[in-house]
N, C-alpha and C. Protein backbone atom coordinates (compact mmCIF):
# COMPACT_ATOMS: atom_id res chain seq x y z
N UNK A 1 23.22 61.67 -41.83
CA UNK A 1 22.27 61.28 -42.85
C UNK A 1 20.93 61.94 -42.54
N UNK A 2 20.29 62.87 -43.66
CA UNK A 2 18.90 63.27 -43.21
C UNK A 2 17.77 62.00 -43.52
N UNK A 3 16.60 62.76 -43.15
CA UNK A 3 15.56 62.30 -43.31
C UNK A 3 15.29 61.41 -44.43
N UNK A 4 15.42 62.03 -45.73
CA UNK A 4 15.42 61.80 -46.31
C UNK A 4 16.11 60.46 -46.85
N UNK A 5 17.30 60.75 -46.77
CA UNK A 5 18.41 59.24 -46.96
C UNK A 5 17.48 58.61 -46.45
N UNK A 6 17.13 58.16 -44.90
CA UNK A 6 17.08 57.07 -44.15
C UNK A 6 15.52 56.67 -44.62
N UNK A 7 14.73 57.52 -45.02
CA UNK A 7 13.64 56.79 -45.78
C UNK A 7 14.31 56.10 -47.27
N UNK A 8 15.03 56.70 -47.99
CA UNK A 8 15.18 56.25 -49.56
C UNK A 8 15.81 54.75 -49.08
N UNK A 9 16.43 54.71 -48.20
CA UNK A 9 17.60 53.34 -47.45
C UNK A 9 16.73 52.28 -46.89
N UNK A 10 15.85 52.90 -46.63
CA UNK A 10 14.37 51.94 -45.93
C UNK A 10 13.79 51.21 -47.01
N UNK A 11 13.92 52.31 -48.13
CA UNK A 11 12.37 51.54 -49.49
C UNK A 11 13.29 50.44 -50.45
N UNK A 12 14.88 51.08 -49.88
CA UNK A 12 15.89 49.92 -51.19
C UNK A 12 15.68 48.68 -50.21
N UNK A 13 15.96 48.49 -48.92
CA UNK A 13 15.82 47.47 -48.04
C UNK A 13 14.62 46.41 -48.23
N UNK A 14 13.36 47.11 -48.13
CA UNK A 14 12.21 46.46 -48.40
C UNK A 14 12.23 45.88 -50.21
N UNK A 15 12.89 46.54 -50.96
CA UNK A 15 12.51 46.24 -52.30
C UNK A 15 13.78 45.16 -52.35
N UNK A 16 15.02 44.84 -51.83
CA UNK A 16 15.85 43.89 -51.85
C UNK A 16 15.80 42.16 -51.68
N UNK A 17 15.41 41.42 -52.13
CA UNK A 17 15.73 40.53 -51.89
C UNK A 17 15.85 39.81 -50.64
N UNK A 18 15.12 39.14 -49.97
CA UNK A 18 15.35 38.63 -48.57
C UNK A 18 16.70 38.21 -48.97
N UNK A 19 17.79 37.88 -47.91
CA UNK A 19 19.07 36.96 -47.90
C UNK A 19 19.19 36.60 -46.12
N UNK A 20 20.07 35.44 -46.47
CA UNK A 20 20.72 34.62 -45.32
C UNK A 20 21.46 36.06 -44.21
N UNK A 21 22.26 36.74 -45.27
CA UNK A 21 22.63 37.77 -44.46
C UNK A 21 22.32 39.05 -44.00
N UNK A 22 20.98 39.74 -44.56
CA UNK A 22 20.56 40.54 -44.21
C UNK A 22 21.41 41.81 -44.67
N UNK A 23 21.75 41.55 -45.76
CA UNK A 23 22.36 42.57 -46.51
C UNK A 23 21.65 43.92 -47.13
N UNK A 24 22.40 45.11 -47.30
CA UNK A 24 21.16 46.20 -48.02
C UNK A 24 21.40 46.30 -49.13
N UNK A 25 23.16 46.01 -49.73
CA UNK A 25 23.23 46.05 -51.18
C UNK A 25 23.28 44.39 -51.80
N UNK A 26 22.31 43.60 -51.63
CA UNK A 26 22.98 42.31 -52.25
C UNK A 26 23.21 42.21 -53.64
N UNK A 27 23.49 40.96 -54.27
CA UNK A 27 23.52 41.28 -55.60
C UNK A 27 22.32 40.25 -56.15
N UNK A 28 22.01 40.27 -56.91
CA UNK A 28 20.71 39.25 -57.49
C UNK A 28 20.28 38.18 -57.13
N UNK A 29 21.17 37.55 -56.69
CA UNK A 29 21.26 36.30 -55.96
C UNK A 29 21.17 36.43 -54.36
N UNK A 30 20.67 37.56 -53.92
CA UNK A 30 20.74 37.78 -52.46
C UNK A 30 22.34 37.65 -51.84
N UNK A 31 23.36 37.44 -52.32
CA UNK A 31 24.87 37.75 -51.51
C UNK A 31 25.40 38.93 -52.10
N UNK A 32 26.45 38.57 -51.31
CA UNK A 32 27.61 40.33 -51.23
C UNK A 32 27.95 40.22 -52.34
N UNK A 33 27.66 41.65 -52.96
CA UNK A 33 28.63 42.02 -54.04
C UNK A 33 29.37 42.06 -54.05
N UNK A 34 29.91 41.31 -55.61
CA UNK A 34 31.67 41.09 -55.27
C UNK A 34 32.12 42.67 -55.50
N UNK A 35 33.28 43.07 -54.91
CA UNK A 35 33.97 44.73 -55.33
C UNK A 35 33.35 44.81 -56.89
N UNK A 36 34.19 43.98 -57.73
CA UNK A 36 34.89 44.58 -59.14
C UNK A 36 33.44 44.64 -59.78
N UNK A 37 32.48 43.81 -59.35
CA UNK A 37 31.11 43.97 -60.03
C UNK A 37 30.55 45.24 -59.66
N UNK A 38 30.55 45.44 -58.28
CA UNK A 38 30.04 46.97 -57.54
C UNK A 38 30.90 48.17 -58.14
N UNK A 39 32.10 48.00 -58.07
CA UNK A 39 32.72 49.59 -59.16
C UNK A 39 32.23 49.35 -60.75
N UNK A 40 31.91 48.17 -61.20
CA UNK A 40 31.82 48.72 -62.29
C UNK A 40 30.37 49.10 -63.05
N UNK A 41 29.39 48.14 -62.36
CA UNK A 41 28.14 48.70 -62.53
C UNK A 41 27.46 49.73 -61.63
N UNK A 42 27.98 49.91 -60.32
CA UNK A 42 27.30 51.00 -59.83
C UNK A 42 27.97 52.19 -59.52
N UNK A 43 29.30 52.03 -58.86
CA UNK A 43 30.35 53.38 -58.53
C UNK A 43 31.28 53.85 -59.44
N UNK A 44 31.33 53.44 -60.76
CA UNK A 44 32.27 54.09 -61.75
C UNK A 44 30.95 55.26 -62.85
N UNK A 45 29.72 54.16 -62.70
CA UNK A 45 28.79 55.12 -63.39
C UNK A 45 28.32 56.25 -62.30
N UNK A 46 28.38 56.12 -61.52
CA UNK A 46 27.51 57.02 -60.48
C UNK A 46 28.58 58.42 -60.42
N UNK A 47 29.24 58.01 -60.65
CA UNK A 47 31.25 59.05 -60.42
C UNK A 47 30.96 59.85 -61.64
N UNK A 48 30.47 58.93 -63.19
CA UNK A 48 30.46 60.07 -64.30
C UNK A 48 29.00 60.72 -64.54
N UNK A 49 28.16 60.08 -64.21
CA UNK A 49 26.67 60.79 -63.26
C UNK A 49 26.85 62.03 -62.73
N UNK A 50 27.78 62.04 -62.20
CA UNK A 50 27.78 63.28 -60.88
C UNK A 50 28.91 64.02 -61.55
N UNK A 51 29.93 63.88 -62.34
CA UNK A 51 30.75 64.68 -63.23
C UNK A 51 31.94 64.89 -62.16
N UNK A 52 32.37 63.37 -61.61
CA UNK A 52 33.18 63.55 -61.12
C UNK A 52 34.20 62.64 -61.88
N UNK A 53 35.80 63.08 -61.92
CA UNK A 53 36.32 62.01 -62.25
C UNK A 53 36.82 61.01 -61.34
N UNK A 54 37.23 60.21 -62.28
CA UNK A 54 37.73 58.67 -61.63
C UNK A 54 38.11 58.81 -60.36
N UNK A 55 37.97 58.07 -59.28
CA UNK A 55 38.33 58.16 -57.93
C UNK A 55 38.66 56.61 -57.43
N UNK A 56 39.12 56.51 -56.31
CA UNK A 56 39.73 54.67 -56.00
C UNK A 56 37.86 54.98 -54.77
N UNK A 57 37.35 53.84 -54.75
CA UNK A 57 36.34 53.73 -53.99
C UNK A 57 36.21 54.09 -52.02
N UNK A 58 37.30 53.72 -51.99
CA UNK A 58 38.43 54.08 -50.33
C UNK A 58 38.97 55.76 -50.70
N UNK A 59 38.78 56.29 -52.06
CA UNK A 59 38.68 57.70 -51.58
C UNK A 59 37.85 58.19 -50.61
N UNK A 60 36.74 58.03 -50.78
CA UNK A 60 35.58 58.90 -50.33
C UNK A 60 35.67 58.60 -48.90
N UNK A 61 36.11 57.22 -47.96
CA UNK A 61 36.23 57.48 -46.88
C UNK A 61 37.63 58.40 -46.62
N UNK A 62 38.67 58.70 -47.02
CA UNK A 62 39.28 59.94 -47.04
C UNK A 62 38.82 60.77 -46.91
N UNK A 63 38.38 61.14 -48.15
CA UNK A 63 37.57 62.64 -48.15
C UNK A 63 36.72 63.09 -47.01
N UNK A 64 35.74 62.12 -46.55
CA UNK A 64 34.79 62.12 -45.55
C UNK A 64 35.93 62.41 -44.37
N UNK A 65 36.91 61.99 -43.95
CA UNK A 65 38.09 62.08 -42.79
C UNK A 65 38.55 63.67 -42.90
N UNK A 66 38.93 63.76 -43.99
CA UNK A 66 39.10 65.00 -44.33
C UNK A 66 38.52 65.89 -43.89
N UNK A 67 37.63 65.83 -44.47
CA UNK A 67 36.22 67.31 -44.19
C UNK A 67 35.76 67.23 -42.73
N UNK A 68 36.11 66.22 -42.24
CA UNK A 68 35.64 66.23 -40.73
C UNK A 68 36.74 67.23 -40.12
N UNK A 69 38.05 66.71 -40.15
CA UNK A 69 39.07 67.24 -39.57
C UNK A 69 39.01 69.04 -39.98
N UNK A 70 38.63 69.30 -41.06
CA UNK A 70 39.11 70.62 -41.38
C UNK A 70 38.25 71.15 -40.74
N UNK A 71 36.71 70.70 -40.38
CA UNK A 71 35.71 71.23 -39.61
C UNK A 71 36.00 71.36 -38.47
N UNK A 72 37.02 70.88 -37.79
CA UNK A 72 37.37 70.54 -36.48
C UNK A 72 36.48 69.64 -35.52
N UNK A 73 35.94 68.65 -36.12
CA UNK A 73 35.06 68.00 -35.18
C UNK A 73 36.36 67.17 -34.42
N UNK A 74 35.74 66.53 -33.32
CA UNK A 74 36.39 65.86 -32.55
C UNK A 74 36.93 64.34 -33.00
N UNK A 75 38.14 64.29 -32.91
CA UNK A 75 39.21 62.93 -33.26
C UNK A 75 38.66 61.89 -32.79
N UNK A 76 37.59 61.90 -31.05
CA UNK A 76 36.68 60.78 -30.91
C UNK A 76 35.84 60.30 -31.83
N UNK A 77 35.05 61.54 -32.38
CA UNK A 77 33.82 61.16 -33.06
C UNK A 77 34.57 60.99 -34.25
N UNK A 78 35.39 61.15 -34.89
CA UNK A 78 35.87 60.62 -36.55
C UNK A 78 36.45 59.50 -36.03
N UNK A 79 37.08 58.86 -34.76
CA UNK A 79 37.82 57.82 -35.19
C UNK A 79 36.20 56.89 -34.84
N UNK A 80 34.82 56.95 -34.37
CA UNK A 80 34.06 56.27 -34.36
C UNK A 80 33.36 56.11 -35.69
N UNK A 81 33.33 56.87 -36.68
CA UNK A 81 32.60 57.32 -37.52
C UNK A 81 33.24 56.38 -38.83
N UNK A 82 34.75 56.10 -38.64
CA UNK A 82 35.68 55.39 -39.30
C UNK A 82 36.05 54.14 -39.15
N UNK A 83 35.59 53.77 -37.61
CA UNK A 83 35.68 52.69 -36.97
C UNK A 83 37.58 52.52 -37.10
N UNK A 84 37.87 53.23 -36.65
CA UNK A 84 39.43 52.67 -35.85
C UNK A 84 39.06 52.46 -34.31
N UNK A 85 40.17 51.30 -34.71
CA UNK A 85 39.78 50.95 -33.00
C UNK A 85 40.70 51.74 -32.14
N UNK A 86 41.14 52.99 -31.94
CA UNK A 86 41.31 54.11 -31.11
C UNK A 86 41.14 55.38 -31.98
N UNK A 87 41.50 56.43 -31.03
CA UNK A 87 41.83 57.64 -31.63
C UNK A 87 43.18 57.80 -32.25
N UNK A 88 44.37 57.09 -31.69
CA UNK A 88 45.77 57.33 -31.99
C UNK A 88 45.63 56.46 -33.01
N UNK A 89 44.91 55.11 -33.97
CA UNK A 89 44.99 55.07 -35.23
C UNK A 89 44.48 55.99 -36.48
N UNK A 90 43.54 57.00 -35.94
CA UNK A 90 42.92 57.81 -36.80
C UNK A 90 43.43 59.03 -36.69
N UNK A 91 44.41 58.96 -35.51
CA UNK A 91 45.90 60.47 -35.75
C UNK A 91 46.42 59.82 -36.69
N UNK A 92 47.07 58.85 -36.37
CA UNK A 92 48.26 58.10 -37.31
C UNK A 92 48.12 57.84 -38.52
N UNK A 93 47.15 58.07 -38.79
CA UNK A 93 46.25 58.33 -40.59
C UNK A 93 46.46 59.20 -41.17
N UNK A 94 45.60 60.25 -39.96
CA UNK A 94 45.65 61.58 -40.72
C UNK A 94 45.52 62.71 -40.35
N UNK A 95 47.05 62.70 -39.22
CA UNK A 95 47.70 63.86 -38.23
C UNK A 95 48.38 64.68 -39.79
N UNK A 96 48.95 63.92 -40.57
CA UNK A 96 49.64 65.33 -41.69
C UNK A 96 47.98 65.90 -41.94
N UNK A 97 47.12 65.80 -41.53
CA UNK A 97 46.21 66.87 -42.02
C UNK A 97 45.58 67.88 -41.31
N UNK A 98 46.12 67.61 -39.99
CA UNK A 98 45.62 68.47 -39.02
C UNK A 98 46.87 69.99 -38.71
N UNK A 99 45.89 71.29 -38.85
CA UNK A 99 46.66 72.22 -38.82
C UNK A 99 47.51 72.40 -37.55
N UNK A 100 48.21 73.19 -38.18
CA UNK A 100 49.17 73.39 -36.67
C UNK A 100 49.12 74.42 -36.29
N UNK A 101 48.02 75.09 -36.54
CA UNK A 101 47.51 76.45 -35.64
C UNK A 101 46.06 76.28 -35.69
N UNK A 102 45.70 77.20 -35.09
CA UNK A 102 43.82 76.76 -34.42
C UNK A 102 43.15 78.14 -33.76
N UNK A 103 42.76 79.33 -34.91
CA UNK A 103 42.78 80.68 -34.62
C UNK A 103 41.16 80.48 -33.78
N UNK A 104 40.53 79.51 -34.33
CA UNK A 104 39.42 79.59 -33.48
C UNK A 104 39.13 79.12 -32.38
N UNK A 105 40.81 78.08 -31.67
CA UNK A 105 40.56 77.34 -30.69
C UNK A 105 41.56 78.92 -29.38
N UNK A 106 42.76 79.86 -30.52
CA UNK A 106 43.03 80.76 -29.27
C UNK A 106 41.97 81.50 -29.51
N UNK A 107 41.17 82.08 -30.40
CA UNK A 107 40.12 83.07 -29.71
C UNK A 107 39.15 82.61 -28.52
N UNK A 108 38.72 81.24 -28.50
CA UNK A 108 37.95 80.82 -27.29
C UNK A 108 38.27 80.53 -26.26
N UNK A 109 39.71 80.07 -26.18
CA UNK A 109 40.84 80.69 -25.33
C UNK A 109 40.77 82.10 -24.58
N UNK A 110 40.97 82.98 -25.29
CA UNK A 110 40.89 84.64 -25.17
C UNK A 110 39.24 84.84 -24.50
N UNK A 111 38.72 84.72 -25.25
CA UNK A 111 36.96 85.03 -25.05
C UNK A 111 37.16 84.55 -23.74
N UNK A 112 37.58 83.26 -23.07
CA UNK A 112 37.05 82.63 -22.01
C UNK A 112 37.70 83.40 -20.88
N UNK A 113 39.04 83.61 -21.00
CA UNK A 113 40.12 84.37 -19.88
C UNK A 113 39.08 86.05 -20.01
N UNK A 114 39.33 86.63 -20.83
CA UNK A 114 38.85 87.93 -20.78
C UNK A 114 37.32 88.54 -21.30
N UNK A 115 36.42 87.18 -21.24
CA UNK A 115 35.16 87.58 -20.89
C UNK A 115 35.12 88.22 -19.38
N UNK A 116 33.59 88.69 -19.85
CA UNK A 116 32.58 89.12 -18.30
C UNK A 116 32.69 88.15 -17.13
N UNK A 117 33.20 87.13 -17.15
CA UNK A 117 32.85 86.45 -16.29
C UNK A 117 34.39 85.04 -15.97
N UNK A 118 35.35 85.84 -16.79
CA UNK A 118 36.29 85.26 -16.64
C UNK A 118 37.42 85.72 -15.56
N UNK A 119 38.56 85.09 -16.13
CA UNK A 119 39.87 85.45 -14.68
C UNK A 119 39.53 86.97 -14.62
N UNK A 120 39.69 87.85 -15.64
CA UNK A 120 40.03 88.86 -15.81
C UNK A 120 39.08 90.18 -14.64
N UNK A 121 38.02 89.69 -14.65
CA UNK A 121 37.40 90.05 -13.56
C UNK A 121 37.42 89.90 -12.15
N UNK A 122 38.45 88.59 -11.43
CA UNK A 122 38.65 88.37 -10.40
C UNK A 122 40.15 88.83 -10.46
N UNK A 123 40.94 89.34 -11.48
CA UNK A 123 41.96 89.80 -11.10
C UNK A 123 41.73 91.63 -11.32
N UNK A 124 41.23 91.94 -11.23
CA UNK A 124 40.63 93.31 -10.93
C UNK A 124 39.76 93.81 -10.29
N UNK A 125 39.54 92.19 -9.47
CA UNK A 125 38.21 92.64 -8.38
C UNK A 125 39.43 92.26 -7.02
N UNK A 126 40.83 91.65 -7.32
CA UNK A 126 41.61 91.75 -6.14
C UNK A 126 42.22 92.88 -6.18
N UNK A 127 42.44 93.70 -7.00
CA UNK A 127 43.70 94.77 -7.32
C UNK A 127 42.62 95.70 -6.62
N UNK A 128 41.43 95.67 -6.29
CA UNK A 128 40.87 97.00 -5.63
C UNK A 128 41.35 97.17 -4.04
């Protein structure tokens, strides 16, 4: 989240409603929004706002899983980011999405063995 977000998240906080629970989205009455009220006044309009179509609301944490994985960030930091309580529930999610080759994990592979400063130099500094 930039800068930005975490100020706009600050000014909805302050402009909200004190509540018992210390909520950031409450609903008028200071409690939790119920779901079916929240998709339909705020996340079904916000979806045709943005010219997206219809989506289930538990997409977007998909998607967000998604785009992590294809980035290759680390299975620690998405299964924290997702809150599974390990890493092997956030394989078990969404291992069909992880490739089964990794051209950038053998080139750093390669780079590391046959850099300047890798094996490749101590096995040609014994062969002398």
């Amino acid at each position: 989240m930039g800068p930005t977000m975490i100020t706009e998240l600050k000014k909805w906080k302050l402009a909200c409603l004190p509540n018992e629970l210390n909520l950031v989205f409450p609903n008028n009455a200071g409690n939790p929004i119920h779901d079916s009220s929240m998709l339909r006044r705020h996340f079904f309009p916000a979806l045709k706002n943005a010219g997206v179509g219809r989506i289930r609301f538990h997409d977007m944490r998909h998607t967000y899983a998604s785009l992590l994985l294809d980035q290759g960030e680390n299975i620690k930091y998405i299964q924290s980011q997702l809150g599974h309580s390990s890493p092997s529930v956030t394989l078990d999610v969404y291992a069909h999405l992880l490739k089964p080759s990794n051209p950038k994990a053998a080139s750093r592979l390669e780079n590391s063995i046959f850099s300047e400063t890798g094996s490749k130099m101590v096995a040609e500094g014994t062969s002398k």
